[in-house]
C-alpha atoms as a PDB file:
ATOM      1  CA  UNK A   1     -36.311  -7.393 -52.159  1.00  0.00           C
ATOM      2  CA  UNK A   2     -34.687  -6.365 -55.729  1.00  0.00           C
ATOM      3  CA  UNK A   3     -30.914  -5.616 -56.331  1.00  0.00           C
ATOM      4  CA  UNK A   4     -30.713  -2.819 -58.696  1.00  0.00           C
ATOM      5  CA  UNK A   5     -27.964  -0.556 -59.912  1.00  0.00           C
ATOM      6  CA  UNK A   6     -29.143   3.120 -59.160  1.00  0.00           C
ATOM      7  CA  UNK A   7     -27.374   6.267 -60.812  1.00  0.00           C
ATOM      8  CA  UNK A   8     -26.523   9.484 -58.333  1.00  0.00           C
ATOM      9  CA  UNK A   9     -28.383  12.565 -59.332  1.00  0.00           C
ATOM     10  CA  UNK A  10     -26.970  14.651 -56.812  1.00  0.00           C
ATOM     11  CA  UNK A  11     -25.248  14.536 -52.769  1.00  0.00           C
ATOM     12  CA  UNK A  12     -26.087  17.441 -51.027  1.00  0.00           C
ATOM     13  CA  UNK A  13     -24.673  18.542 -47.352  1.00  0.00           C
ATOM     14  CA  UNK A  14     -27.619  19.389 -45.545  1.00  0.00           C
ATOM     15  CA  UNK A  15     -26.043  20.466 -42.265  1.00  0.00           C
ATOM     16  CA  UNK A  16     -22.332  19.955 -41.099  1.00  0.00           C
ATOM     17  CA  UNK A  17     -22.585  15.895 -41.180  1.00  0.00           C
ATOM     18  CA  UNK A  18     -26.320  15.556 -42.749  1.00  0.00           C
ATOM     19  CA  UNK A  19     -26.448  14.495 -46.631  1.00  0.00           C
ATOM     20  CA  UNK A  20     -29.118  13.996 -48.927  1.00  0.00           C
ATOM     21  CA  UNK A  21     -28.153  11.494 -52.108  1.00  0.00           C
ATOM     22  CA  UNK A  22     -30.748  11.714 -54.626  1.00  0.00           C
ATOM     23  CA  UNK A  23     -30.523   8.699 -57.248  1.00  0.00           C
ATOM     24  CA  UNK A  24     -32.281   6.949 -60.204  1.00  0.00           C
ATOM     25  CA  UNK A  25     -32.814   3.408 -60.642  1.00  0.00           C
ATOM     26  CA  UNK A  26     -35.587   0.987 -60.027  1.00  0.00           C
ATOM     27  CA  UNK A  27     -37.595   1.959 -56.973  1.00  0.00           C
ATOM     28  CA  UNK A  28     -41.064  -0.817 -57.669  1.00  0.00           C
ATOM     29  CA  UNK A  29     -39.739  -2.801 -54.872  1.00  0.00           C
ATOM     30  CA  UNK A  30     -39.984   0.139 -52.302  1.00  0.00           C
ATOM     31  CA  UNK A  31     -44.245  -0.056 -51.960  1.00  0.00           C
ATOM     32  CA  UNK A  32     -44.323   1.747 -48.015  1.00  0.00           C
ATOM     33  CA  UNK A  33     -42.961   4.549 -46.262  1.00  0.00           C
ATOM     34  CA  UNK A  34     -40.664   3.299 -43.500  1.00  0.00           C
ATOM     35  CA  UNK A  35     -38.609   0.857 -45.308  1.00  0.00           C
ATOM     36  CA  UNK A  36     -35.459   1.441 -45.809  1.00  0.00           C
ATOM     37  CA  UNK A  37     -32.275   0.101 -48.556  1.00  0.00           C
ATOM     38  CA  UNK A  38     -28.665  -1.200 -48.317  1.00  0.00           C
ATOM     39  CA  UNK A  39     -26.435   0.510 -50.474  1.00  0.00           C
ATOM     40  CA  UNK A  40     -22.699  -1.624 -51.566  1.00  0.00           C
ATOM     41  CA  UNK A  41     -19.747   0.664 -50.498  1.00  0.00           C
ATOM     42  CA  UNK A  42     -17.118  -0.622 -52.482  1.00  0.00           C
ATOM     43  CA  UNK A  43     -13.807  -1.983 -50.373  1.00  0.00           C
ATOM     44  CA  UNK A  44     -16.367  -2.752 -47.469  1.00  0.00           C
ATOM     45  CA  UNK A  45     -17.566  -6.049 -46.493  1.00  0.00           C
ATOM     46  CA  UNK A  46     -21.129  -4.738 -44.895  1.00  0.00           C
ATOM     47  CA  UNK A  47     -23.904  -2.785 -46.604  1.00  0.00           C
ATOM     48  CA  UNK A  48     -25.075   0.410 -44.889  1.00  0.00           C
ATOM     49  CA  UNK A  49     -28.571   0.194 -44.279  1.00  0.00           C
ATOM     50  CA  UNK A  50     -30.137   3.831 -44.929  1.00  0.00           C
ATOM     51  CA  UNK A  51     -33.903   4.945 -44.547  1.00  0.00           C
ATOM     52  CA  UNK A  52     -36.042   6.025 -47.220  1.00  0.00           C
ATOM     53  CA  UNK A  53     -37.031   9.551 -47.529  1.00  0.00           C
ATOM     54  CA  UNK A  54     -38.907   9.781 -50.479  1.00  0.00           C
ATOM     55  CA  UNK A  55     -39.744   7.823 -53.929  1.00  0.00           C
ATOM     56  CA  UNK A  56     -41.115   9.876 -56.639  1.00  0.00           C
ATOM     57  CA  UNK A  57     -41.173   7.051 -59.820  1.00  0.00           C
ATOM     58  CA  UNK A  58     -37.761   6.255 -60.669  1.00  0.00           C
ATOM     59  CA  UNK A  59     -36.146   8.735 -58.082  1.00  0.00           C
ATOM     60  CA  UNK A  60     -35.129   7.444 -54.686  1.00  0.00           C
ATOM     61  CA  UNK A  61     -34.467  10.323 -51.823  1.00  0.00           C
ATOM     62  CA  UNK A  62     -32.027   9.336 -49.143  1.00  0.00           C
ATOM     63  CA  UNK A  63     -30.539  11.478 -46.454  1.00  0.00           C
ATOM     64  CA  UNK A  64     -27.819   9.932 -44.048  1.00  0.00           C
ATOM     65  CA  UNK A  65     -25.091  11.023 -41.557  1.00  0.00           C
ATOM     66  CA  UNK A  66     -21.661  10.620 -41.750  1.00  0.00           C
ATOM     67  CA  UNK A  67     -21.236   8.378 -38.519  1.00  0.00           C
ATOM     68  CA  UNK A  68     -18.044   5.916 -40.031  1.00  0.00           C
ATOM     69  CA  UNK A  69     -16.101   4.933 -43.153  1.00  0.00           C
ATOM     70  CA  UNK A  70     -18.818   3.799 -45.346  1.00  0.00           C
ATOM     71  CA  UNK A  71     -20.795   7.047 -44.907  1.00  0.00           C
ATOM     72  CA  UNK A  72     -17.999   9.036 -45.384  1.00  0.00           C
ATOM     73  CA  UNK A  73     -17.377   7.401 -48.461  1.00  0.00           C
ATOM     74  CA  UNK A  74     -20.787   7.620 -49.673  1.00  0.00           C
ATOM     75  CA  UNK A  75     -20.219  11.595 -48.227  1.00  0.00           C
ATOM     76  CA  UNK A  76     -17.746  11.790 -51.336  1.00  0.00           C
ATOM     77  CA  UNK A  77     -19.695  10.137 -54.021  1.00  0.00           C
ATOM     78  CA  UNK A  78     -20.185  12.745 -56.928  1.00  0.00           C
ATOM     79  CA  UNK A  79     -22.978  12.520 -59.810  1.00  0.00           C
ATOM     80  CA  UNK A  80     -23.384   9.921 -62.308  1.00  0.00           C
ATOM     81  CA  UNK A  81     -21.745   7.271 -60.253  1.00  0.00           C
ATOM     82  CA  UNK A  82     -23.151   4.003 -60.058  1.00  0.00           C
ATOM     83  CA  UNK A  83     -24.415   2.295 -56.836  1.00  0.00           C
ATOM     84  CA  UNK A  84     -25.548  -1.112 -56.232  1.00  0.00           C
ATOM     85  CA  UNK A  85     -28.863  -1.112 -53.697  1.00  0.00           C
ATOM     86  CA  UNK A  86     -31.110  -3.653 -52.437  1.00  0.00           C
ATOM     87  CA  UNK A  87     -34.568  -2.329 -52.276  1.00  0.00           C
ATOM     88  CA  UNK A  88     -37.851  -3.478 -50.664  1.00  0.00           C
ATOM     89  CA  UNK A  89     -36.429  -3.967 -47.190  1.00  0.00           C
ATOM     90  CA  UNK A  90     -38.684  -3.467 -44.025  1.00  0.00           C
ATOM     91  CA  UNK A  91     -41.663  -3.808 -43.151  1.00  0.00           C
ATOM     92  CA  UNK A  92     -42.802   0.045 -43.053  1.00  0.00           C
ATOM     93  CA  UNK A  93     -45.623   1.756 -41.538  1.00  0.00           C
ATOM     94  CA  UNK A  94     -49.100   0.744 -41.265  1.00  0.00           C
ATOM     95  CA  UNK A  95     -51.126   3.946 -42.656  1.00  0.00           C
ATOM     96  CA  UNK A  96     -54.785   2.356 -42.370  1.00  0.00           C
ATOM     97  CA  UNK A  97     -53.989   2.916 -38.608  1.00  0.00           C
ATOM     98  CA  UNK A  98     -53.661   6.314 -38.723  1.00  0.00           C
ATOM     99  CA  UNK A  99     -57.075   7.883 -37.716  1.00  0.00           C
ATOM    100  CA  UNK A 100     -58.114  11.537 -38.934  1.00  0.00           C
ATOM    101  CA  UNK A 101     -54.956  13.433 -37.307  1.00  0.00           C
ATOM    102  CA  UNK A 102     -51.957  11.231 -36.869  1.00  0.00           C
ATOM    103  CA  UNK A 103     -48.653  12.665 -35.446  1.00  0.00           C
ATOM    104  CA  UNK A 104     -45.250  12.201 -37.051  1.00  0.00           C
ATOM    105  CA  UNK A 105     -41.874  12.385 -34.144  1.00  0.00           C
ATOM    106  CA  UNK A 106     -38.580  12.139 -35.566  1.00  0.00           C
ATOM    107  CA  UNK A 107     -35.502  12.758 -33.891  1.00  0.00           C
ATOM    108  CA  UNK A 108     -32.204  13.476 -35.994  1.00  0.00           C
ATOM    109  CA  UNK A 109     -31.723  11.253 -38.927  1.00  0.00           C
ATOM    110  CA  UNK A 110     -34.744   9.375 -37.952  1.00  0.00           C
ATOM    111  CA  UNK A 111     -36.933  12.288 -39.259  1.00  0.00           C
ATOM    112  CA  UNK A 112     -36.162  11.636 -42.863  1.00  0.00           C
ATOM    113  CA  UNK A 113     -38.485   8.198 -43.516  1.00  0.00           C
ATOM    114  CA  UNK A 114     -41.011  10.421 -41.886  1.00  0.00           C
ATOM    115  CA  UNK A 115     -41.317  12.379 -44.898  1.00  0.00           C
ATOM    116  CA  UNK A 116     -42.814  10.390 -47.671  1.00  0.00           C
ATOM    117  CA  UNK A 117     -45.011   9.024 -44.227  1.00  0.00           C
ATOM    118  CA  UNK A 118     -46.736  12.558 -44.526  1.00  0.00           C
ATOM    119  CA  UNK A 119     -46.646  13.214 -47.686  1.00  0.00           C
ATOM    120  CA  UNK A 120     -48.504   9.866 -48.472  1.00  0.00           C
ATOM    121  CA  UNK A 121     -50.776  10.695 -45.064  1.00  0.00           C
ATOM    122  CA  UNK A 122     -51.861  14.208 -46.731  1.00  0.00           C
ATOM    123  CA  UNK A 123     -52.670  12.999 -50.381  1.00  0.00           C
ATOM    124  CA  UNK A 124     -54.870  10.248 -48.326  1.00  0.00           C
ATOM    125  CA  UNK A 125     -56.756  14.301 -46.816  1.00  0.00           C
ATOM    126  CA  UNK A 126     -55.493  13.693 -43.122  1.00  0.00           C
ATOM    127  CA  UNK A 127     -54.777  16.127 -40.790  1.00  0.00           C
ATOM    128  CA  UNK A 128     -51.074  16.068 -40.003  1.00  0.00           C
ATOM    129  CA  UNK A 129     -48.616  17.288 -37.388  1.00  0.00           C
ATOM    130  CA  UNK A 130     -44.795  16.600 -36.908  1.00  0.00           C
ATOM    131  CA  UNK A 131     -42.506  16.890 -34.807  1.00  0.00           C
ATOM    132  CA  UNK A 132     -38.685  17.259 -35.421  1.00  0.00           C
ATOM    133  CA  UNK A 133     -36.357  16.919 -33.185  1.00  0.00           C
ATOM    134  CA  UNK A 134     -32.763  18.288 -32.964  1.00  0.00           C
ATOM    135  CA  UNK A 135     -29.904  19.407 -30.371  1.00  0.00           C
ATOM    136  CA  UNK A 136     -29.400  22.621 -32.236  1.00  0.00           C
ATOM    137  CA  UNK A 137     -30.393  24.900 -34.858  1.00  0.00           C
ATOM    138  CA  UNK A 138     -27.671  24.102 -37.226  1.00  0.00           C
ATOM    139  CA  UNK A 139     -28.976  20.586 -37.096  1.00  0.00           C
ATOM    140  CA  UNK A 140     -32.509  21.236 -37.976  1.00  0.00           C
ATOM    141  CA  UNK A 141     -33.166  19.970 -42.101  1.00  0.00           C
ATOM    142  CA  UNK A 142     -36.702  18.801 -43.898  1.00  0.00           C
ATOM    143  CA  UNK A 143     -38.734  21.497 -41.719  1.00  0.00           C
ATOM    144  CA  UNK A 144     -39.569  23.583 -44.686  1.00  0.00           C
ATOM    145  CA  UNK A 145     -40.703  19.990 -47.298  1.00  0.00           C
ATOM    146  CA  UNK A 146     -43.242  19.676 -44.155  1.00  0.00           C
ATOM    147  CA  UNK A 147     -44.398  22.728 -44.568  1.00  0.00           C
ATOM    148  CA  UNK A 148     -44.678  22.610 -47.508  1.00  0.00           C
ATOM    149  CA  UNK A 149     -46.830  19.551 -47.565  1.00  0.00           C
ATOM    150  CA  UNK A 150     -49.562  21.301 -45.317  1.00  0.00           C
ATOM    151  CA  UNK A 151     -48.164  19.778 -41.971  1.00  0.00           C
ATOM    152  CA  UNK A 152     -48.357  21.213 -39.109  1.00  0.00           C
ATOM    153  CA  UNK A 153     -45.038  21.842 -37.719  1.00  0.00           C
ATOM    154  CA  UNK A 154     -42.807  21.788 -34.074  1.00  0.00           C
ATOM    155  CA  UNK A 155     -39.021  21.618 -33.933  1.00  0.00           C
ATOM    156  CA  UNK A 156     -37.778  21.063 -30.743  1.00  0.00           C
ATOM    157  CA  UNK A 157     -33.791  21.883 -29.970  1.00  0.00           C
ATOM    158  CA  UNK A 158     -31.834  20.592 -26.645  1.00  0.00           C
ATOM    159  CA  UNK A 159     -30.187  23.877 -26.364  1.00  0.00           C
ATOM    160  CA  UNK A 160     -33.395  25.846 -27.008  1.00  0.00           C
ATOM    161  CA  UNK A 161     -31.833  27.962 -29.852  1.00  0.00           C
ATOM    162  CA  UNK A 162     -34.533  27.080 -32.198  1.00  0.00           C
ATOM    163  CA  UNK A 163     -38.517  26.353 -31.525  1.00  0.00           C
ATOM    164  CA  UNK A 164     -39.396  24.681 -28.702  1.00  0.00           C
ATOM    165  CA  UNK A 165     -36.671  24.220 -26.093  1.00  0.00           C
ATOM    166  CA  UNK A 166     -36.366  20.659 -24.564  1.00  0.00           C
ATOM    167  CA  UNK A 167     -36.741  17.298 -26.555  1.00  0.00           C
ATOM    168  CA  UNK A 168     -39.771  16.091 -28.803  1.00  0.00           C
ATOM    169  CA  UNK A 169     -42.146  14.516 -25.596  1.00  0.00           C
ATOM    170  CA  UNK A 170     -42.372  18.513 -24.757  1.00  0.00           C
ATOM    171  CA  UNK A 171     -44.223  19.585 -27.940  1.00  0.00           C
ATOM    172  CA  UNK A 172     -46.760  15.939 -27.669  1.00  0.00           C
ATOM    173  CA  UNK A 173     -49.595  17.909 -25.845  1.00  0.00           C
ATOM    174  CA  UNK A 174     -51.465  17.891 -28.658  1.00  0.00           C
ATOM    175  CA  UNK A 175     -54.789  16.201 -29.477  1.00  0.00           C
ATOM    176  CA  UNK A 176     -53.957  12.979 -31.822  1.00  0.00           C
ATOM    177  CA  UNK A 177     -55.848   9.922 -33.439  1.00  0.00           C
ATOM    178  CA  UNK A 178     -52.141   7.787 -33.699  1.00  0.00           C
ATOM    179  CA  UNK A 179     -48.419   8.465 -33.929  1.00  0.00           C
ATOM    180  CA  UNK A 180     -45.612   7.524 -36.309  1.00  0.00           C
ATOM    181  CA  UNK A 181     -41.733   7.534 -34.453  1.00  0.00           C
ATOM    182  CA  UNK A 182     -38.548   7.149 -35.129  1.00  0.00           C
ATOM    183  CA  UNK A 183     -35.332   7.932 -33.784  1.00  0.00           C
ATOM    184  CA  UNK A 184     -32.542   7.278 -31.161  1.00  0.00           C
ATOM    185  CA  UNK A 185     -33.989   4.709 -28.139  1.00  0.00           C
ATOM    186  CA  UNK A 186     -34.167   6.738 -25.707  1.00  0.00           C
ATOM    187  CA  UNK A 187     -36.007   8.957 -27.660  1.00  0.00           C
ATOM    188  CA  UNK A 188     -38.178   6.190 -28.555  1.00  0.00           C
ATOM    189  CA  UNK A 189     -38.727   5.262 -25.026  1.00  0.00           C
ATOM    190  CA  UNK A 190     -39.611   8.491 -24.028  1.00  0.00           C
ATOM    191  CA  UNK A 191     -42.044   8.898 -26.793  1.00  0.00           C
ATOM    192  CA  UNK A 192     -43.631   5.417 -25.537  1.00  0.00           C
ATOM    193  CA  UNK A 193     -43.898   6.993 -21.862  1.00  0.00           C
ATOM    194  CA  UNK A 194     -45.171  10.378 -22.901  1.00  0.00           C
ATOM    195  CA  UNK A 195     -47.928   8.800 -25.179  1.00  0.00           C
ATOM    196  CA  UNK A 196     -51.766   8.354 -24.861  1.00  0.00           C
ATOM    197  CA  UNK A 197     -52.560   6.343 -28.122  1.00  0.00           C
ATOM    198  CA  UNK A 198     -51.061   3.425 -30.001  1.00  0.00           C
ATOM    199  CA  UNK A 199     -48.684   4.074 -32.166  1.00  0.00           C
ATOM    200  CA  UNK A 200     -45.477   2.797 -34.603  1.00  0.00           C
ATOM    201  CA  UNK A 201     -42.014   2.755 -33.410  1.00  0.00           C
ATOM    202  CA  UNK A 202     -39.278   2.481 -36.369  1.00  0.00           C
ATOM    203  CA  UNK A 203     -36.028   1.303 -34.925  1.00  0.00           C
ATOM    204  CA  UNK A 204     -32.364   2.347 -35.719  1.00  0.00           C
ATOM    205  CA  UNK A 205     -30.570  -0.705 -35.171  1.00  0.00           C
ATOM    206  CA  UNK A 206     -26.967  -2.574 -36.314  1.00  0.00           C
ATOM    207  CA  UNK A 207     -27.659  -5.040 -38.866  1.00  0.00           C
ATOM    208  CA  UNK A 208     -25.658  -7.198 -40.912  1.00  0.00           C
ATOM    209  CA  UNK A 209     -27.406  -8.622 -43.839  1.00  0.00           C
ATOM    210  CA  UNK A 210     -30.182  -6.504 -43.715  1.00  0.00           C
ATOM    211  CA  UNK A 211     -33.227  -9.091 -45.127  1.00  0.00           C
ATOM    212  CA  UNK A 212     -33.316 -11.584 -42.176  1.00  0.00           C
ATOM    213  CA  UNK A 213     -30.372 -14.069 -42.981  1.00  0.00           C
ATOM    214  CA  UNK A 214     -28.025 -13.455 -40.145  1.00  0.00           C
ATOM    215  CA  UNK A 215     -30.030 -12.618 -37.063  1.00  0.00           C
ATOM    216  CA  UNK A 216     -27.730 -10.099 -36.018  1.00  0.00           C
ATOM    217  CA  UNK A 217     -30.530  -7.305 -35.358  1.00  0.00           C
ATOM    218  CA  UNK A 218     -32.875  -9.838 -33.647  1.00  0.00           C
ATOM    219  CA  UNK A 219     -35.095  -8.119 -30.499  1.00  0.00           C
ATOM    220  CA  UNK A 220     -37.448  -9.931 -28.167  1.00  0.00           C
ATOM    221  CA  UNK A 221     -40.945  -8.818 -28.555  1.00  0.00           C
ATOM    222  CA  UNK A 222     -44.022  -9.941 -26.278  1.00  0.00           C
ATOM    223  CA  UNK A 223     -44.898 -12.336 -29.190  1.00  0.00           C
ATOM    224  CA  UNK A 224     -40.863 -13.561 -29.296  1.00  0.00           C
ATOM    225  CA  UNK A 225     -38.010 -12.406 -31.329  1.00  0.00           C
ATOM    226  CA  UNK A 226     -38.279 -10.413 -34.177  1.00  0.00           C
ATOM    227  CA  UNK A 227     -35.665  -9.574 -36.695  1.00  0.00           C
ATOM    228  CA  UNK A 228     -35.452  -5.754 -36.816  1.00  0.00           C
ATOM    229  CA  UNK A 229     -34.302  -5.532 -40.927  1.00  0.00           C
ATOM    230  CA  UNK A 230     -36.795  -8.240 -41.750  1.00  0.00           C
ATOM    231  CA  UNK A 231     -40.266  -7.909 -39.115  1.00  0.00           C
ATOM    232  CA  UNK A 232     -39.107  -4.220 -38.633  1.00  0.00           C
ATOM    233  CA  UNK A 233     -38.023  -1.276 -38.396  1.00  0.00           C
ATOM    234  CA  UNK A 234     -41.340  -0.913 -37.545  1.00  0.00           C
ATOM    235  CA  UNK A 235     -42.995  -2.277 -34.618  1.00  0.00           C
ATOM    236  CA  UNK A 236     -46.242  -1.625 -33.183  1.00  0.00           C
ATOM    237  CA  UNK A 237     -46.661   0.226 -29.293  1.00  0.00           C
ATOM    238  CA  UNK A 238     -48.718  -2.913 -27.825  1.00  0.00           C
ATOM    239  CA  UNK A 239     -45.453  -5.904 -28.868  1.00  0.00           C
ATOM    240  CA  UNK A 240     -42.546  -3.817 -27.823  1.00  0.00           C
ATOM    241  CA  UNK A 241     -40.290  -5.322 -24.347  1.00  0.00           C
ATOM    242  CA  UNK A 242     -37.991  -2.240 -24.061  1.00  0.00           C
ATOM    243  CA  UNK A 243     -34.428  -4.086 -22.939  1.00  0.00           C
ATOM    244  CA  UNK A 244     -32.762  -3.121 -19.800  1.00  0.00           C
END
């Protein structure tokens, strides 16, 4: 973990709550796709824990939703501002897992750490498919950087007003050496259900420190209880005890 001061390049709306903050800085701490950072919001006790989406050298890709105060704040942040971040958080994903054709499921704003997942996935010469997961088609974002990283792409919509109509576990009848999640529980669960291999699960959960101090995000696992920000997000298919 490394606390760095990062500079805002730019803080796009991506759809009508969905931002991406691109920023400068020191990103050597970040070394796997799946962790995430906690960004300061001035006047606000907590840091808000956000995924990353993509590291390219010094540039750090993050893309959150405006759910409370702090990311509406950060929703208002303009370029050249300064932010204080704590990098290298999480665990992230496993890639030597992955087989010859891995699967990537995201739902919502757990599809962005999917991203630099597949783009690391295709520079390694894997076969890759995703699926994205949305309620609508003014929610959908990212499909076209899939793309345009040679994966093979599904979005899936609730309403059915874009690609496939239903949730993700409707596009999953596809052949598939491993799978890569992350997203809302129940999606989660339902991707757990609907699956025939092992796979990684990244969780969205509450935390408070966000490296393993407080215990606030603590889960019970079938080898006992894991800290989400510091074990996590990512846990494997074969430990997880889904809670009743």
């Amino acid at each position: 973990m490394k606390q760095s001061i990062f500079t805002i390049i730019s803080n796009t709306q991506l759809t009508g709550d969905v931002y991406e903050l691109k920023l400068i800085g020191d990103t050597s701490d970040i070394t796997a796709a799946g962790q995430f950072v906690n960004i300061k919001i001035e006047g606000l006790f907590l840091r808000r824990p956000i995924s990353v989406c993509d590291v390219n050298g010094g540039r750090l890709t993050l893309i959150y939703k405006v759910v409370g105060k702090g990311t509406e704040v950060m929703s208002k942040m303009r370029t050249g501002e300064k932010l204080d971040v704590l990098t290298g958080l999480g665990n992230g994903y496993d890639l030597t897992k992955a087989g010859d054709s891995p699967l990537l499921i995201g739902g919502g704003v757990g599809v962005p750490p999917l991203y630099y997942l597949a783009r690391k996935l295709v520079a390694q010469g894997k076969s890759v498919s995703v699926i994205l997961g949305f309620n609508t088609k003014s929610e959908v974002f990212l499909e076209s950087a899939f793309r345009a990283l040679g994966c093979a792409v599904t979005v899936t919509t609730v309403d059915g007003s874009y690609g496939v109509k239903g949730f993700v576990t409707d596009a999953m009848d596809i052949e598939y050496s491993h799978f890569y999640t992350c997203g809302p529980e129940p999606m989660l669960k339902a991707v757990y259900s609907k699956s025939d291999t092992d796979g990684q699960f990244s969780f969205e959960e509450r935390m408070g420190c966000g490296f393993g101090a407080c215990m606030g995000c603590s889960c019970k696992t079938v080898t006992g209880y894991k800290r989400i920000c510091k074990d996590g997000p990512v846990l494997t298919k074969g430990e997880i005890l889904w809670q009743k």
